[in-house]
Protein backbone atom coordinates (compact mmCIF):
# COMPACT_ATOMS: atom_id res chain seq x y z
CA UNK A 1 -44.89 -0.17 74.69
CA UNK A 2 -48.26 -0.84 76.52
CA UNK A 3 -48.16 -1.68 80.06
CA UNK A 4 -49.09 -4.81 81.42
CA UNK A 5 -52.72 -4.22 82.04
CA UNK A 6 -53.60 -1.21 79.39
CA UNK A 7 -55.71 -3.94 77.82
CA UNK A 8 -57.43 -5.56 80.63
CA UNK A 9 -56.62 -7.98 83.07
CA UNK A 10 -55.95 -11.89 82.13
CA UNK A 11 -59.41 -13.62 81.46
CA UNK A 12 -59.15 -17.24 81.94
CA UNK A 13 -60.97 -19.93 79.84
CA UNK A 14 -61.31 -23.61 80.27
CA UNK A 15 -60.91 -26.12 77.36
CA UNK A 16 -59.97 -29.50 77.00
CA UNK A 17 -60.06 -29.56 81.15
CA UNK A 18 -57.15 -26.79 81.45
CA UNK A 19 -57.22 -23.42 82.16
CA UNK A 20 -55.65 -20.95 79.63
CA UNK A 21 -55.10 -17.13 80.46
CA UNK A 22 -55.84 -15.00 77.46
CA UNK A 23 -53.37 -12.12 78.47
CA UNK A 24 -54.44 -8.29 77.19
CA UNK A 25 -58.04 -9.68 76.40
CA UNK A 26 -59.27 -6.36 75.47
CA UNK A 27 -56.30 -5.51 72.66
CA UNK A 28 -57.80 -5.06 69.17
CA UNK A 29 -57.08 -7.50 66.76
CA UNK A 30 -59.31 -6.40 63.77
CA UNK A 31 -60.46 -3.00 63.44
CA UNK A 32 -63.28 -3.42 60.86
CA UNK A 33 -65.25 -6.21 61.14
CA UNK A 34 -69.09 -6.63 59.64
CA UNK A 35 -71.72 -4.53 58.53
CA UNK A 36 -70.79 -1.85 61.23
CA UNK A 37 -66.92 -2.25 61.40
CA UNK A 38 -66.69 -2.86 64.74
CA UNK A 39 -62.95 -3.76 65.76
CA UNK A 40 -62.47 -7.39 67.70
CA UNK A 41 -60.13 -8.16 70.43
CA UNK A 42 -58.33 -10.67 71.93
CA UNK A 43 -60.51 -12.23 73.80
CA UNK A 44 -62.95 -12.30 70.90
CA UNK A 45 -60.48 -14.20 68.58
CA UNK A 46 -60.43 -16.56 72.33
CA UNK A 47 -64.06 -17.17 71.96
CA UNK A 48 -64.33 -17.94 68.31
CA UNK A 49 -62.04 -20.65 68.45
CA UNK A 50 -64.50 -22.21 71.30
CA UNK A 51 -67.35 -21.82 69.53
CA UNK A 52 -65.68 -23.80 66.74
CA UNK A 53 -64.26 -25.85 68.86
CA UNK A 54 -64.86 -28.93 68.02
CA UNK A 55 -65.33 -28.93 64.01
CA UNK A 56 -61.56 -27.39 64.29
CA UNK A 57 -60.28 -29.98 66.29
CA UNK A 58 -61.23 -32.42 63.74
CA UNK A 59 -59.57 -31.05 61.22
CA UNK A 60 -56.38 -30.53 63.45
CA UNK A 61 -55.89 -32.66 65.68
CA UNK A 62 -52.76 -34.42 66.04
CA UNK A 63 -50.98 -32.28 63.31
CA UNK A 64 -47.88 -29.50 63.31
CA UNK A 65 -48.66 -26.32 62.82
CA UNK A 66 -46.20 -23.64 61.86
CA UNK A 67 -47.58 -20.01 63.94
CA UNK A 68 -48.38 -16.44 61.95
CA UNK A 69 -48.13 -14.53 64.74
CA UNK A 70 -49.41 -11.01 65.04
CA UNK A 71 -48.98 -9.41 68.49
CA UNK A 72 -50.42 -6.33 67.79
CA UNK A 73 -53.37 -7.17 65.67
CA UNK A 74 -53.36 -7.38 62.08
CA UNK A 75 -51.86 -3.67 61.43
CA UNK A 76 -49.10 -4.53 63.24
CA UNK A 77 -45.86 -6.52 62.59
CA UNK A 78 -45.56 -10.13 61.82
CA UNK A 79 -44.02 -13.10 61.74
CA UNK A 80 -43.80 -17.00 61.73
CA UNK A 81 -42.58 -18.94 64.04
CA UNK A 82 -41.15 -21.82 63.23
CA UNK A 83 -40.45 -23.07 66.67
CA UNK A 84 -41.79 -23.36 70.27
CA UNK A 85 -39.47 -21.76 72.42
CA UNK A 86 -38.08 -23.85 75.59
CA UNK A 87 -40.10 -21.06 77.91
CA UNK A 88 -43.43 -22.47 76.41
CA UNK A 89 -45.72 -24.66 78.78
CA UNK A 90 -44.80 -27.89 79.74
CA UNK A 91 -48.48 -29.56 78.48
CA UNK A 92 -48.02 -28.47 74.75
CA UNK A 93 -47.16 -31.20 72.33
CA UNK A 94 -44.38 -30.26 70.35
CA UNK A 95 -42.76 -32.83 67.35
CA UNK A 96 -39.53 -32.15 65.39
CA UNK A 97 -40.30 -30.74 61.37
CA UNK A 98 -38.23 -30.46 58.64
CA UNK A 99 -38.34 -26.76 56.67
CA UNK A 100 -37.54 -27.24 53.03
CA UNK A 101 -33.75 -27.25 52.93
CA UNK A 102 -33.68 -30.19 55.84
CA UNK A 103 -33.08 -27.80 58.80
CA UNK A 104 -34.99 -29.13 62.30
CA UNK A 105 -37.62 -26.94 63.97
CA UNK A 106 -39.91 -27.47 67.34
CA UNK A 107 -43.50 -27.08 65.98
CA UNK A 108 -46.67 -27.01 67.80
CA UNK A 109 -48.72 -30.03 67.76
CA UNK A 110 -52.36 -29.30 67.87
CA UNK A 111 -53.60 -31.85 70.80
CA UNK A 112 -56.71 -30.20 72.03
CA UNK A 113 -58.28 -27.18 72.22
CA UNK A 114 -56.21 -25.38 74.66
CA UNK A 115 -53.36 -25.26 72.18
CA UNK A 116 -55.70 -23.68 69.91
CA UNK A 117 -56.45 -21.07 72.70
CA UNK A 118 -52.72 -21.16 74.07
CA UNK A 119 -51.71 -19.85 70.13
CA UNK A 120 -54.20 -17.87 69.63
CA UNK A 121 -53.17 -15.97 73.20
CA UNK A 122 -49.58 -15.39 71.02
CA UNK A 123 -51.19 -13.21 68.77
CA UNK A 124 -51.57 -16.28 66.46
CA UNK A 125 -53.92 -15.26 63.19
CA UNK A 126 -53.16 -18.53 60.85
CA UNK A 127 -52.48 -21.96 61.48
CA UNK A 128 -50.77 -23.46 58.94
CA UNK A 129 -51.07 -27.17 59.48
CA UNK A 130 -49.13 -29.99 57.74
CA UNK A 131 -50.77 -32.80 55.61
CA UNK A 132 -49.74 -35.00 57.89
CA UNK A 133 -50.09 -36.87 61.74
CA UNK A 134 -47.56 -36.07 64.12
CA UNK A 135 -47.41 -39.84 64.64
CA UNK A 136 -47.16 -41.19 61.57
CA UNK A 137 -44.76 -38.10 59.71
CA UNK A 138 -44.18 -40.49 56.86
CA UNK A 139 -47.49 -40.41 55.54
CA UNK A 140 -49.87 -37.67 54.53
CA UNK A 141 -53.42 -37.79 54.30
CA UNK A 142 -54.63 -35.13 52.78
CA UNK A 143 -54.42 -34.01 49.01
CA UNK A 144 -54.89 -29.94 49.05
CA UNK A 145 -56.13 -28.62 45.75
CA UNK A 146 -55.81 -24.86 45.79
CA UNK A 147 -57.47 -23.06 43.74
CA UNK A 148 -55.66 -19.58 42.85
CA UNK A 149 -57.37 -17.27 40.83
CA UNK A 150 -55.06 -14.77 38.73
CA UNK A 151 -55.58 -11.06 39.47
CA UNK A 152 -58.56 -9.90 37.56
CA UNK A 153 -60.23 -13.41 37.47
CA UNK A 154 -63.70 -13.32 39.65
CA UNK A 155 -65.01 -15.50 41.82
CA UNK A 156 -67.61 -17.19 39.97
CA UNK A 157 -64.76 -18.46 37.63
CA UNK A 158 -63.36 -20.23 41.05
CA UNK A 159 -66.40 -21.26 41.57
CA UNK A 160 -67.11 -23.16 38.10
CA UNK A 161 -63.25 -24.06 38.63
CA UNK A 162 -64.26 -25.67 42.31
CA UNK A 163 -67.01 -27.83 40.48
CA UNK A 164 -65.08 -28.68 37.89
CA UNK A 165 -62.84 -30.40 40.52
CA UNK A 166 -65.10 -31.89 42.86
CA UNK A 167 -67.05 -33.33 39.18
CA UNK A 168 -63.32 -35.05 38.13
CA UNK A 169 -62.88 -36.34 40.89
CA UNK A 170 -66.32 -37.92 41.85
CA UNK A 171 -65.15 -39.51 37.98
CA UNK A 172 -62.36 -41.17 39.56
CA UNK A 173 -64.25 -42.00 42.87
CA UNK A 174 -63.12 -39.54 44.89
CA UNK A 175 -65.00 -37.36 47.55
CA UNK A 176 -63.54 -33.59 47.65
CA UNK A 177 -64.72 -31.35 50.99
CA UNK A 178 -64.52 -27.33 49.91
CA UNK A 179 -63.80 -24.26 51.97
CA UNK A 180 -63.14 -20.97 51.17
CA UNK A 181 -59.53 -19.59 52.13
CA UNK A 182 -60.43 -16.68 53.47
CA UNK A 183 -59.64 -14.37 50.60
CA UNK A 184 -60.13 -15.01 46.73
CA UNK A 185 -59.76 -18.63 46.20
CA UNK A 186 -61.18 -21.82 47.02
CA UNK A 187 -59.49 -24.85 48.94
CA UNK A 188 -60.68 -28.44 47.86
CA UNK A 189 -59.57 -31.36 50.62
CA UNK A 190 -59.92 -35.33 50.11
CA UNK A 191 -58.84 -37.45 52.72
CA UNK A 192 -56.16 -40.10 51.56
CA UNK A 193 -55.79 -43.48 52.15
CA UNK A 194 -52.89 -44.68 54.40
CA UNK A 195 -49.66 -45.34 52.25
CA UNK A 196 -48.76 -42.27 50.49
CA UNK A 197 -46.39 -39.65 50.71
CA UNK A 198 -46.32 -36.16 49.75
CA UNK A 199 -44.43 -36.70 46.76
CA UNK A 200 -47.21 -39.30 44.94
CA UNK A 201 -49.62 -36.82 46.33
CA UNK A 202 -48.23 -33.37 44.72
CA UNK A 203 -47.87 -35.98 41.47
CA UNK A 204 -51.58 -36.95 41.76
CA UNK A 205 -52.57 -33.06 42.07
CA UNK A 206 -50.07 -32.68 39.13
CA UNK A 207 -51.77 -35.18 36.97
CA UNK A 208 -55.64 -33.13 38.06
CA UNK A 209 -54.45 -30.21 37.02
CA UNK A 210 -53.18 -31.44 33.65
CA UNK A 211 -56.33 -33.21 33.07
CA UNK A 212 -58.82 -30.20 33.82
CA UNK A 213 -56.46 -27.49 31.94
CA UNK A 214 -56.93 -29.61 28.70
CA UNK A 215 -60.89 -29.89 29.45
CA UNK A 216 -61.39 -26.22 30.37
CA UNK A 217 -58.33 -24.30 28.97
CA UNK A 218 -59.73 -20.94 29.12
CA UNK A 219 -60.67 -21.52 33.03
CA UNK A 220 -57.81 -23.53 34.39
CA UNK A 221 -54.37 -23.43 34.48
CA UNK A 222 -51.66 -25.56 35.53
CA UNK A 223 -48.73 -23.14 34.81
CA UNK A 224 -46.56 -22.44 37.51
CA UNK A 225 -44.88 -19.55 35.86
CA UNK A 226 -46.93 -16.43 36.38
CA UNK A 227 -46.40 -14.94 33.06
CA UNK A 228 -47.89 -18.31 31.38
CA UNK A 229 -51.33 -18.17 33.28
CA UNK A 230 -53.28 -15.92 31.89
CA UNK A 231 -56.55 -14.62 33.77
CA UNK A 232 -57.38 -18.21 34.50
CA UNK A 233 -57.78 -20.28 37.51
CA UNK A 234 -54.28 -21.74 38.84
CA UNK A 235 -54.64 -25.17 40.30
CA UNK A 236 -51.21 -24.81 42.63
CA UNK A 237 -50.14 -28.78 42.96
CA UNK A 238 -47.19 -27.50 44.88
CA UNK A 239 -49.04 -27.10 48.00
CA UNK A 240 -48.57 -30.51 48.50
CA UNK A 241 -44.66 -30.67 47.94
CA UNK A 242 -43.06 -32.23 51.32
CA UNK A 243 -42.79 -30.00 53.97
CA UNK A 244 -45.38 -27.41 53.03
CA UNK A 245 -48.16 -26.79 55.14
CA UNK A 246 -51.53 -24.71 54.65
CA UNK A 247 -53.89 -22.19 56.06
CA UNK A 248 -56.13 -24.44 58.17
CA UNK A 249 -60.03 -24.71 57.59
CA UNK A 250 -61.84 -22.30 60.41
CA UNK A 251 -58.77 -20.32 60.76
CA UNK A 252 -59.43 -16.47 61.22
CA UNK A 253 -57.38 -14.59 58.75
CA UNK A 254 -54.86 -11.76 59.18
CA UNK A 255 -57.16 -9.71 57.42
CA UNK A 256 -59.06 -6.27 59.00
CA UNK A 257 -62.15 -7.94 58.30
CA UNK A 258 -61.20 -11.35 60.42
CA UNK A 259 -62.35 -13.63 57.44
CA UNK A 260 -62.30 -17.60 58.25
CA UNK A 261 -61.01 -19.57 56.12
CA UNK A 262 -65.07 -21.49 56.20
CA UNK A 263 -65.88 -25.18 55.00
CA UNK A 264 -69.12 -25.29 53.04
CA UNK A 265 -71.29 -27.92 51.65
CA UNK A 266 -71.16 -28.72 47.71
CA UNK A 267 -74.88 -27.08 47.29
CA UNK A 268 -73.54 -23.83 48.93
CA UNK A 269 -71.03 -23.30 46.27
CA UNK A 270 -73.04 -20.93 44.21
CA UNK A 271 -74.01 -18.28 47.00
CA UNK A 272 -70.93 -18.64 49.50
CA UNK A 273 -69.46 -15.32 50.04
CA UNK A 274 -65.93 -15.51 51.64
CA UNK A 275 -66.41 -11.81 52.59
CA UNK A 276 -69.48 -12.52 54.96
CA UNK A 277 -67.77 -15.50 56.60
CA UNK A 278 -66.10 -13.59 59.28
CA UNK A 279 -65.44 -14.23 63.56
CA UNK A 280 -69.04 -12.94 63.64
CA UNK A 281 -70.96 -15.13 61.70
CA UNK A 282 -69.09 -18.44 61.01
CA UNK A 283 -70.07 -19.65 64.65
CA UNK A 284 -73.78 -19.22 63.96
CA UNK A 285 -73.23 -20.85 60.26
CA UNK A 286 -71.83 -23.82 62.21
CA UNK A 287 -74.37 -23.75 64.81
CA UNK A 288 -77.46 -23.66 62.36
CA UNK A 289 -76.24 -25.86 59.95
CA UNK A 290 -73.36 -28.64 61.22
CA UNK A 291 -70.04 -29.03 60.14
CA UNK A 292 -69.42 -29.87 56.26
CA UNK A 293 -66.43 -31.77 56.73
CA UNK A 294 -67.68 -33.95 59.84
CA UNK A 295 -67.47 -37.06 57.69
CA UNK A 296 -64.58 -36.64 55.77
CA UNK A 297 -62.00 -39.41 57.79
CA UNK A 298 -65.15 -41.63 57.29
CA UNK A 299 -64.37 -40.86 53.47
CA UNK A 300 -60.64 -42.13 52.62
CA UNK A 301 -60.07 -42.41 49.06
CA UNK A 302 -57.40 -44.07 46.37
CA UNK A 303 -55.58 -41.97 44.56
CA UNK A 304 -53.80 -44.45 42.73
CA UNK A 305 -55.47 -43.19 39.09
CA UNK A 306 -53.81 -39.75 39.33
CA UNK A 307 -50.91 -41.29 40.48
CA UNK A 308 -50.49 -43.92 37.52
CA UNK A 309 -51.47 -40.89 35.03
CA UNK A 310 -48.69 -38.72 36.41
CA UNK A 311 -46.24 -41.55 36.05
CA UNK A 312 -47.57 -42.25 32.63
CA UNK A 313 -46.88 -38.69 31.71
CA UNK A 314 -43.20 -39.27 33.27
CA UNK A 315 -42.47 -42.49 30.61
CA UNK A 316 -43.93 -40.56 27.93
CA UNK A 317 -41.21 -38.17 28.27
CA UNK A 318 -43.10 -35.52 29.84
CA UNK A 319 -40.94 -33.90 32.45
CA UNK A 320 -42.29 -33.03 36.52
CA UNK A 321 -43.94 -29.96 36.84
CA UNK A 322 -41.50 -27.02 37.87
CA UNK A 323 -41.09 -27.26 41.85
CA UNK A 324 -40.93 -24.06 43.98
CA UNK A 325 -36.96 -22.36 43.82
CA UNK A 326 -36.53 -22.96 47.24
CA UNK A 327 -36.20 -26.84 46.38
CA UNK A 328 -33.42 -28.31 45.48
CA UNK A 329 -33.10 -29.35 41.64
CA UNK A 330 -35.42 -32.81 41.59
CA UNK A 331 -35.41 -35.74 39.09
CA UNK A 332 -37.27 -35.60 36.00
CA UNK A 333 -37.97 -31.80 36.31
CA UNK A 334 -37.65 -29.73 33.28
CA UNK A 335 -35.10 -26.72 33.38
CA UNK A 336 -35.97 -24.38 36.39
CA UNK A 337 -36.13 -21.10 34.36
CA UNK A 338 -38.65 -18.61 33.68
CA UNK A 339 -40.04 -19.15 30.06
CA UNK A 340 -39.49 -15.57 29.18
CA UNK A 341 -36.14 -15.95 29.96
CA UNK A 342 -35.14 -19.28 28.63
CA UNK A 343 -36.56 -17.46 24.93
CA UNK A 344 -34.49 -14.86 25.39
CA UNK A 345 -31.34 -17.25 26.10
């Protein structure tokens, strides 16, 4: 067990007019990050988040976030946790959460900056934020389409996938904001219009899939069973089920190479590299160019035509997508049972 100071003494950083101590500043994190594989500490994860400060603060603010902590740096052990123990400052914002089976948690509320700095201080590598206001936990806002590319499928095919996306729903009026997740896939965002919950939402991303797996059936997929997808593109509408949150946008990822999950503009979507978008070089990105998501709760959309499709599907007998097994059983869905298996029933 390292001693209290074997990694430096606290370094203290103001944001949001408070003053957070990153504890063990100089304890690496990543061990092999950029060109030269330099590791990354602490204190460096500490600064990243302030150099992004604000463009992640608008994408967080107000929300629960559910902690993947990693004390010891992302070849050490892990965990989430999914609640904010009593010994925790007084000036974090905490709300009450659901998990999926209905059990109550504490989560952290992402108010300013400093509770960015405050997790990340915990070893934090991952926010996974909720679709939804603290304040108003009744409505989400945001419809996450997550692109998931099968093993062997590369990127350029999530790439055509992505535009594929953003082109159906500019059809319908819609305005999707891309980032990369960090790893092999592609995130697509639109900001909702109040008066929907996550169950018309996960329909509406239900209905989107269907639609661009009949266009482009050798590209996309909207099979939740594994076995069924091919080496195509997965469009995962259960993101959006109730309760489940999502790796935020300018997160650094538990990965050696600290990859952020980056935000890009549409015209970037051909030469974005999710390997090169690292701690390193997603501050200067932001610096040279802006934020690509800075307008995006200017942008509220309807999705009231996905929705209507995906109950049209329901009256023409066609039965809810499968949900994920830890659900309970829900109305209209077809059998829960691996296809495979049902044929061999």
């Amino acid at each position: 067990m390292a001693k209290a100071d074997e990694f430096g003494a606290p370094v203290e950083i103001e944001a949001a007019g408070r003053i957070v101590p990153i504890t063990n500043p100089n304890k690496p994190m990543f061990p092999s990050v950029g060109p030269k594989k330099a590791q990354r500490t602490k204190l460096d994860l500490a600064r990243y988040y302030v150099s992004v400060g604000d463009a992640i603060m608008r994408t967080l603010v107000g929300r629960p976030v559910l902690l993947e902590r990693y004390p010891n740096g992302v070849r050490g052990k892990s965990f989430f946790q999914k609640r904010i123990p009593d010994s925790a400052p007084e000036w974090l914002h905490t709300t009450t959460v659901e998990t999926i089976n209905g059990t109550p948690s504490r989560a952290l509320v992402i108010a300013d900056l400093a509770h960015v700095l405050w997790a990340s201080n915990q070893g934090v590598l991952g926010l996974h934020v909720w679709p939804y206001r603290a304040s108003e936990p009744d409505e989400a806002d945001e419809m996450r389409i997550d692109l998931d590319p099968t093993p062997g499928v590369p990127f350029d095919q999530v790439r055509e996938a992505a535009a594929l996306v953003r082109d159906y729903l500019a059809e319908l009026g819609m305005l999707g904001f891309a980032k990369t997740t960090g790893s092999k896939g592609i995130h697509i965002y639109v900001r909702v219009e109040p008066g929907w919950d996550s169950f018309a939402i996960r329909g509406a991303v239900i209905a989107l899939a269907r639609e661009l797996s009949e266009r482009q059936p050798n590209l996309i997929t909207d099979k939740w069973w594994k076995e069924e997808r091919g080496e195509r593109v997965f469009i995962d509408y259960n993101q959006n089920a109730p309760h489940k949150n999502m790796f935020g946008a300018w997160g650094v990822r538990p990965r050696v190479g600290a990859q952020v999950s980056t935000p890009f503009r549409w015209d970037e979507l051909n030469t974005i590299n999710p390997e090169a978008c690292t701690i390193d070089t997603v501050p200067h990105r932001l610096a040279a160019h802006g934020d690509p998501w800075e307008l995006m709760d200017e942008a509220p959309c309807s999705i009231a035509p996905l929705v209507e499709r995906f109950a049209a599907d329901l009256a023409d007998g066609i039965p809810d997508a499968p949900w994920p097994p830890v659900y309970p059983k829900m109305p209209n869905e077809a059998p829960r049972v691996q296809p495979s298996r049902a044929k061999h029933d």
